[in-house]
C-alpha atoms as a PDB file:
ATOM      1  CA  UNK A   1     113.046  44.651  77.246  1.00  0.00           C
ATOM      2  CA  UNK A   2     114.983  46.130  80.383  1.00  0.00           C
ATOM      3  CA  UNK A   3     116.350  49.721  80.490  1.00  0.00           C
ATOM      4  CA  UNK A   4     119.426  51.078  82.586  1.00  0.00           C
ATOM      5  CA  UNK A   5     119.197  54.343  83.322  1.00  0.00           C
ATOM      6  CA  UNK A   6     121.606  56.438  85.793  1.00  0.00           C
ATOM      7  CA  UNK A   7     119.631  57.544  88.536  1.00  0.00           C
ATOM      8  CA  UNK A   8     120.824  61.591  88.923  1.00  0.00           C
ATOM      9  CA  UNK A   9     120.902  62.072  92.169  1.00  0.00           C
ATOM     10  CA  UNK A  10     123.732  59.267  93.103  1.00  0.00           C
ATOM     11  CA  UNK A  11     126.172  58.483  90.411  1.00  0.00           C
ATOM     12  CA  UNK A  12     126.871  54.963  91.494  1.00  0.00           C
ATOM     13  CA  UNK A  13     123.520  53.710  91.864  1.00  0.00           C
ATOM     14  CA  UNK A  14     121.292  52.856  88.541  1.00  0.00           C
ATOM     15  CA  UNK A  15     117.258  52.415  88.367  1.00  0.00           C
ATOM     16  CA  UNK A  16     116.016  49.823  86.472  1.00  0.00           C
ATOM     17  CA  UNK A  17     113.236  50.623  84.352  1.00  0.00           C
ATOM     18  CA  UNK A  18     111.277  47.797  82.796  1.00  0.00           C
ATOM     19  CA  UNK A  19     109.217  49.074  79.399  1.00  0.00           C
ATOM     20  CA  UNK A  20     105.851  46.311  78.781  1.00  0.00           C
ATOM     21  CA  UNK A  21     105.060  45.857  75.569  1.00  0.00           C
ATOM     22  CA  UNK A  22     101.800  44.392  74.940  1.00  0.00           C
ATOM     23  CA  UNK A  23     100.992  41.408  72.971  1.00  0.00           C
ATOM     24  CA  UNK A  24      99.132  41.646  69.973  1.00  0.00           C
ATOM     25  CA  UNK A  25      99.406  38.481  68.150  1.00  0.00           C
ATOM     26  CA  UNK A  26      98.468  35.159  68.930  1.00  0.00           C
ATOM     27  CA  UNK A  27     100.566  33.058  70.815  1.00  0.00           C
ATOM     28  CA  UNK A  28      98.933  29.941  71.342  1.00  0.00           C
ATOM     29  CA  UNK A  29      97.234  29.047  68.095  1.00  0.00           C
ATOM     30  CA  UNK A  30      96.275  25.424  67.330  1.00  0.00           C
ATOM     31  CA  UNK A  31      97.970  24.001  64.728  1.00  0.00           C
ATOM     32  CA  UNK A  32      96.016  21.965  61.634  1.00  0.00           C
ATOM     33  CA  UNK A  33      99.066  19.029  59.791  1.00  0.00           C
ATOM     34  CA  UNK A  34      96.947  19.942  56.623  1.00  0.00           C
ATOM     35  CA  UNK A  35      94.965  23.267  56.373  1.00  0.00           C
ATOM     36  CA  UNK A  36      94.289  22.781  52.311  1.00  0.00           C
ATOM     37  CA  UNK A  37      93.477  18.547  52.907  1.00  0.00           C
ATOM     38  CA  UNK A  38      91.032  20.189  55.628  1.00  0.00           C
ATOM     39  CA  UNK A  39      90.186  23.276  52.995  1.00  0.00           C
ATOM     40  CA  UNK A  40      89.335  20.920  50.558  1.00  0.00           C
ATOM     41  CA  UNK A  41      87.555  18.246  52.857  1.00  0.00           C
ATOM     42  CA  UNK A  42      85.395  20.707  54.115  1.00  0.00           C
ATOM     43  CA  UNK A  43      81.241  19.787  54.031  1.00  0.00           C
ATOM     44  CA  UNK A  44      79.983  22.665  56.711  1.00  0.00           C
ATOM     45  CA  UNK A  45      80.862  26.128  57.466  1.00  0.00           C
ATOM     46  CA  UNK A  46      78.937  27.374  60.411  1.00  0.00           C
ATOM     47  CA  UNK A  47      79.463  31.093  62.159  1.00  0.00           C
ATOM     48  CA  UNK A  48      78.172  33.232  64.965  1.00  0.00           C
ATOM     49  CA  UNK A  49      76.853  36.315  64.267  1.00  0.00           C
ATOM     50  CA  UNK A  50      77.574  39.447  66.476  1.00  0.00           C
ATOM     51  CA  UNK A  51      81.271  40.232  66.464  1.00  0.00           C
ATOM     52  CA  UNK A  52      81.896  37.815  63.690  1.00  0.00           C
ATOM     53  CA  UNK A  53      79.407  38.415  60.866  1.00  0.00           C
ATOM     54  CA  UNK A  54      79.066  41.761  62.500  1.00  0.00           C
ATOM     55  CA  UNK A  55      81.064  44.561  64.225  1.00  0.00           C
ATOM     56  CA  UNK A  56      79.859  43.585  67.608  1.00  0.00           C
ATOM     57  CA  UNK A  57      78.182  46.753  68.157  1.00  0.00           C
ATOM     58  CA  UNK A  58      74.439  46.766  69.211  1.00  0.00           C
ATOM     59  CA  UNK A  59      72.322  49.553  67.380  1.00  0.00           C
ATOM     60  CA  UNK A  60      69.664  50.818  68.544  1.00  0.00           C
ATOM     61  CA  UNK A  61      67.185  53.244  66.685  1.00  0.00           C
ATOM     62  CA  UNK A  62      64.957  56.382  67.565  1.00  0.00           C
ATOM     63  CA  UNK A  63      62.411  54.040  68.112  1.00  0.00           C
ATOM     64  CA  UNK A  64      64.272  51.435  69.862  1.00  0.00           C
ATOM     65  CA  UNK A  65      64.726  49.042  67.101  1.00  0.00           C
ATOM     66  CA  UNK A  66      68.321  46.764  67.133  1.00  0.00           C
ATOM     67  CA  UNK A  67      70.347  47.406  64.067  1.00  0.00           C
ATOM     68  CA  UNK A  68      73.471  45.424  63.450  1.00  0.00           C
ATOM     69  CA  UNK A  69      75.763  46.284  59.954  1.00  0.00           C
ATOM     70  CA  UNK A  70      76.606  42.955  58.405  1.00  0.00           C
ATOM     71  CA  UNK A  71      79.632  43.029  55.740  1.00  0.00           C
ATOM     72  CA  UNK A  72      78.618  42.323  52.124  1.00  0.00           C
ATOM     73  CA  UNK A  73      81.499  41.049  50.870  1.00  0.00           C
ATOM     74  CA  UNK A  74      81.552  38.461  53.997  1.00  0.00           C
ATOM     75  CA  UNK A  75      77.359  37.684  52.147  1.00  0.00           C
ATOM     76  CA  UNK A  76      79.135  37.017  49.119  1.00  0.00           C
ATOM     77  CA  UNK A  77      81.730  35.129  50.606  1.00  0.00           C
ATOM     78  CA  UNK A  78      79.284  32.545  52.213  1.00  0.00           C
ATOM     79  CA  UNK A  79      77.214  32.605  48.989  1.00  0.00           C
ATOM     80  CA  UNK A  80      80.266  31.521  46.919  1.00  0.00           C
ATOM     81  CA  UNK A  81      81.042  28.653  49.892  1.00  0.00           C
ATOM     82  CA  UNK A  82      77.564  27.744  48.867  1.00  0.00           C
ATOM     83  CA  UNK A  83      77.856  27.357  45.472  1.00  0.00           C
ATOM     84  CA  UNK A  84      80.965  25.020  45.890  1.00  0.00           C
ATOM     85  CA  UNK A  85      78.517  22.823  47.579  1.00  0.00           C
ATOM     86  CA  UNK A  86      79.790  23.467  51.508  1.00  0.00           C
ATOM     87  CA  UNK A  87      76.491  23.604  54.281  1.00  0.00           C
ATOM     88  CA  UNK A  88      76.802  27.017  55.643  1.00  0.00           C
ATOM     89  CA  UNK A  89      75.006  27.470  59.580  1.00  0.00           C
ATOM     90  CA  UNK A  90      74.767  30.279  61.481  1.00  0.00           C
ATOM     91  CA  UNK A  91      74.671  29.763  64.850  1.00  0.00           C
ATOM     92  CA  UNK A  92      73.854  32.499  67.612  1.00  0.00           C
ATOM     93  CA  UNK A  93      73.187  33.176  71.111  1.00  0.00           C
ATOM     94  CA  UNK A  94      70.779  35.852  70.540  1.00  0.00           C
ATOM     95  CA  UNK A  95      67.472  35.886  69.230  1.00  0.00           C
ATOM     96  CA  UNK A  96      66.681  38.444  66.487  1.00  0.00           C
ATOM     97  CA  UNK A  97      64.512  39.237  63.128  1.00  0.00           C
ATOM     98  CA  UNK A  98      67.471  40.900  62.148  1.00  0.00           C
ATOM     99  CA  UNK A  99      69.209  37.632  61.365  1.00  0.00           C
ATOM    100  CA  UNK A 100      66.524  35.832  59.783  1.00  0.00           C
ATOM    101  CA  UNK A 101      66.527  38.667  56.940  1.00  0.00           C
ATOM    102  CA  UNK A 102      70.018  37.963  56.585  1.00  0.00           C
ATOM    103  CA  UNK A 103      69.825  34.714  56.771  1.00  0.00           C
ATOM    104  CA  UNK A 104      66.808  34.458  53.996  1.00  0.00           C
ATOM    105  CA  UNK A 105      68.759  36.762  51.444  1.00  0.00           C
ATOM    106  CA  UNK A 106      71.547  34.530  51.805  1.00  0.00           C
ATOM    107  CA  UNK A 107      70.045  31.368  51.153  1.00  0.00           C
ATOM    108  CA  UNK A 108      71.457  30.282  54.752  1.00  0.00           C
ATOM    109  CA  UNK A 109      68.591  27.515  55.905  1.00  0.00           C
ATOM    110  CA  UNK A 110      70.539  25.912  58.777  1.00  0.00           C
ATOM    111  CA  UNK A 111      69.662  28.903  61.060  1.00  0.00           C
ATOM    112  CA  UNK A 112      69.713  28.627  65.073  1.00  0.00           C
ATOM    113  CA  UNK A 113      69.009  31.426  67.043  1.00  0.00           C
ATOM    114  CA  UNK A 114      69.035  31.600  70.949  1.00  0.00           C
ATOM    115  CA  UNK A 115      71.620  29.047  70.963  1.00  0.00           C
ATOM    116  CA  UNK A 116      72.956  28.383  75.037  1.00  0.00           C
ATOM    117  CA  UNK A 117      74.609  24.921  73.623  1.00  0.00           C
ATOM    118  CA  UNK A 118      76.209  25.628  70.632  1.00  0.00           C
ATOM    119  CA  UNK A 119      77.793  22.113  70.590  1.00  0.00           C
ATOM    120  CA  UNK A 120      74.856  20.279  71.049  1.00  0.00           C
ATOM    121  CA  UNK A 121      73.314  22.207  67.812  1.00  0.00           C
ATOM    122  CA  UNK A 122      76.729  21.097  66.208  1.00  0.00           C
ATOM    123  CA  UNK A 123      76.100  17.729  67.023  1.00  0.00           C
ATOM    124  CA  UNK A 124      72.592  18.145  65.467  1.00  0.00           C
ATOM    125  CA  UNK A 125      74.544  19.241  61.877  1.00  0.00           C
ATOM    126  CA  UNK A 126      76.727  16.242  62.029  1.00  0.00           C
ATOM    127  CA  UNK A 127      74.285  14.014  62.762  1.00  0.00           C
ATOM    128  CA  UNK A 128      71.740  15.576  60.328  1.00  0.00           C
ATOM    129  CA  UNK A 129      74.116  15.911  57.264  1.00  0.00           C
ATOM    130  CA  UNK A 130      76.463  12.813  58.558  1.00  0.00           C
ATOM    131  CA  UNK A 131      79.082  15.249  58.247  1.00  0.00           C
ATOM    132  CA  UNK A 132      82.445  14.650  61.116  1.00  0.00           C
ATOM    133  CA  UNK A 133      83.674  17.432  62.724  1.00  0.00           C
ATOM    134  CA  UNK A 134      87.122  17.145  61.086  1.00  0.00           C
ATOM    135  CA  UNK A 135      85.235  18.533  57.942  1.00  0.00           C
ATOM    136  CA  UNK A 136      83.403  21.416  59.907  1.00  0.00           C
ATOM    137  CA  UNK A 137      84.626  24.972  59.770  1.00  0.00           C
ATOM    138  CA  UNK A 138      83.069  27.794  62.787  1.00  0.00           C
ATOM    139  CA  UNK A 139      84.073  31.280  62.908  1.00  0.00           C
ATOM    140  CA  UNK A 140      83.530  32.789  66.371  1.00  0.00           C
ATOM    141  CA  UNK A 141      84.766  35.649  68.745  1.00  0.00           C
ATOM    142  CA  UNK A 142      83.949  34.884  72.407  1.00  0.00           C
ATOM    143  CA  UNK A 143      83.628  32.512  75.529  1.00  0.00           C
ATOM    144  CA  UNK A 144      80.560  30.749  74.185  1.00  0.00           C
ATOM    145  CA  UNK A 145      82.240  29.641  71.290  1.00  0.00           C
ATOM    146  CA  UNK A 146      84.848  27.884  72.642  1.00  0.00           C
ATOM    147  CA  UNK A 147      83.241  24.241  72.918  1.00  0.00           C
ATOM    148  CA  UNK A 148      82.381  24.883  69.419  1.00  0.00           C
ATOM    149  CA  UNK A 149      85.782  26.102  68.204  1.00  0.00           C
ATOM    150  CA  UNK A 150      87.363  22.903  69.808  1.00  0.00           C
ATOM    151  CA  UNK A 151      85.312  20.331  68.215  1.00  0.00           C
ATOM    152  CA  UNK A 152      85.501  21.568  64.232  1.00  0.00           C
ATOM    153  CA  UNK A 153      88.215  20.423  61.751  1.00  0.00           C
ATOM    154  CA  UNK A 154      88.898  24.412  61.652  1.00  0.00           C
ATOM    155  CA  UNK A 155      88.247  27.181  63.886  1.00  0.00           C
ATOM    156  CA  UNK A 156      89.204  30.621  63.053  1.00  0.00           C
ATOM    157  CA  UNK A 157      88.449  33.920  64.873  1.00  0.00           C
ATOM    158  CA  UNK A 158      88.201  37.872  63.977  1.00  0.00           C
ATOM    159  CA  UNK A 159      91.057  39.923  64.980  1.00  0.00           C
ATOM    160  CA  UNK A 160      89.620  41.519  67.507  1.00  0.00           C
ATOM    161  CA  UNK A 161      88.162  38.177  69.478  1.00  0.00           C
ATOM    162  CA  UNK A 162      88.795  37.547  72.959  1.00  0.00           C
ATOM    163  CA  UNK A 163      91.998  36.234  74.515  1.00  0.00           C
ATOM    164  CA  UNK A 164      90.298  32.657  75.508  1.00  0.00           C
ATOM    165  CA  UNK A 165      89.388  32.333  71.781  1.00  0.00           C
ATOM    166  CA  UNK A 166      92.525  33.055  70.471  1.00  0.00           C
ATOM    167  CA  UNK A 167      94.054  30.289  72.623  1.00  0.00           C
ATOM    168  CA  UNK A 168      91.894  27.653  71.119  1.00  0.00           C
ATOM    169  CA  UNK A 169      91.426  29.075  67.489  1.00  0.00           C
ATOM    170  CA  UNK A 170      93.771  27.774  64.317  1.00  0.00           C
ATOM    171  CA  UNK A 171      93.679  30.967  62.503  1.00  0.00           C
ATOM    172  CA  UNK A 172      93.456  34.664  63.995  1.00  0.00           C
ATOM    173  CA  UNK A 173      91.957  36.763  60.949  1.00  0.00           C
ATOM    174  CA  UNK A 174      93.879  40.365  60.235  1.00  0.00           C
ATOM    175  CA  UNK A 175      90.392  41.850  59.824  1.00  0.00           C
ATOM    176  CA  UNK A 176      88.157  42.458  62.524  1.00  0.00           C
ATOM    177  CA  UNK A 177      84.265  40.843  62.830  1.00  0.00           C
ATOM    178  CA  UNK A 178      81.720  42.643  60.579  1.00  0.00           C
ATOM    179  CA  UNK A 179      85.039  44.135  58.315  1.00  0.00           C
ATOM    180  CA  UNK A 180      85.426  40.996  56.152  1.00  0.00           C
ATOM    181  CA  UNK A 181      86.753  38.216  58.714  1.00  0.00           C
ATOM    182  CA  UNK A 182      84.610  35.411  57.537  1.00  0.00           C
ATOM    183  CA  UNK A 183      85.457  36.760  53.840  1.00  0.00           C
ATOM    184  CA  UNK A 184      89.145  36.188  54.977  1.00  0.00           C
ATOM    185  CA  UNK A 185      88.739  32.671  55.932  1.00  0.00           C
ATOM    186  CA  UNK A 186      86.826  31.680  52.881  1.00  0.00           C
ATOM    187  CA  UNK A 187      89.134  33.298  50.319  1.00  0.00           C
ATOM    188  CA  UNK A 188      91.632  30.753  51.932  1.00  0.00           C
ATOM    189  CA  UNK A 189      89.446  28.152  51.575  1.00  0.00           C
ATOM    190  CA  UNK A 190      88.446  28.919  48.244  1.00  0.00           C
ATOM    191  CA  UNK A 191      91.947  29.270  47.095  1.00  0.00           C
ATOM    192  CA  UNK A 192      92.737  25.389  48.194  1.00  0.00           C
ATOM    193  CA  UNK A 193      89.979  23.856  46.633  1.00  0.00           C
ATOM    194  CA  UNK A 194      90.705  25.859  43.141  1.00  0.00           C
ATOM    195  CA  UNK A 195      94.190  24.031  43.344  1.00  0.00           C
END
């Protein structure tokens, strides 16, 4: 948008004030022909875990113990993805007890911590389960998700995920990670199977 605005001091001469708006959506999302055919094809859900499972924050106690806050209704989310029969993975770059307890109380066996190649533990999955990408969901929010996020049949992203992500990503979630972003994605593809 590009103001005019008279410039006081001479009455002939204008300034030209440009106002920036900044961009807040997505402007280069991938797009999927069939969302529900992928929705309903879907054998393997797999996620990061710090800024998508959680708020990205790190937590640290008195004592110097991490915390993270996870979202429960994103747990029963993943637990109801489970029951429909889909694999659900979590895989992360860091390396924590923190996730194995969340992990455990989930159910969630496909667990890989310390990831630096998270395609090559993708790869595993497929190979493992003789699942195809195509029918592979992952939910991540930064630069070392981006192999990943290219290779699935889906890739969506928090809200508040990185600009590189949201280049690559076929669905930007309204809710930031740790708020119910993976709880957004599955109520969508929930809601295609059920039809």
């Amino acid at each position: 948008m590009v103001l005019m605005k008279k410039d006081k001091t001479s009455h002939s001469s204008t300034k030209v004030v440009r106002k920036v708006e900044s961009i807040k959506k997505p402007t280069h999302l991938r797009i999927v022909k069939s969302p529900r055919k992928v929705f309903k094809d879907l054998k393997l859900f797999a996620t990061d875990v710090d800024g998508v499972l959680t708020d990205a924050g790190m937590y640290y106690g008195e004592s110097g113990e991490e915390l993270k806050k996870f979202n429960t209704r994103d747990g029963m989310g993943l637990k109801l993805l489970q029951a429909e029969g889909v694999i659900i993975a979590i895989i992360t770059a860091e390396q924590t007890k923190i996730v194995t307890r969340r992990a455990k109380k989930l159910g969630i066996a496909e667990v890989f911590q310390g990831a630096k190649d998270k395609v090559t533990i993708l790869t595993h999955l497929s190979k493992k389960f003789t699942i195809p990408y195509e029918q592979m969901a992952y939910m991540g929010d930064d630069v070392n998700d981006l192999g990943v996020l290219q290779k699935v049949g889906y890739a969506a992203a928090p809200a508040d995920c990185v600009d590189q992500v949201r280049q690559v990503v076929h669905y930007v979630c309204q809710k930031k990670g740790g708020e119910g972003a993976v709880r957004e994605v599955i109520d969508m593809i929930l809601s295609a199977r059920t039809r």
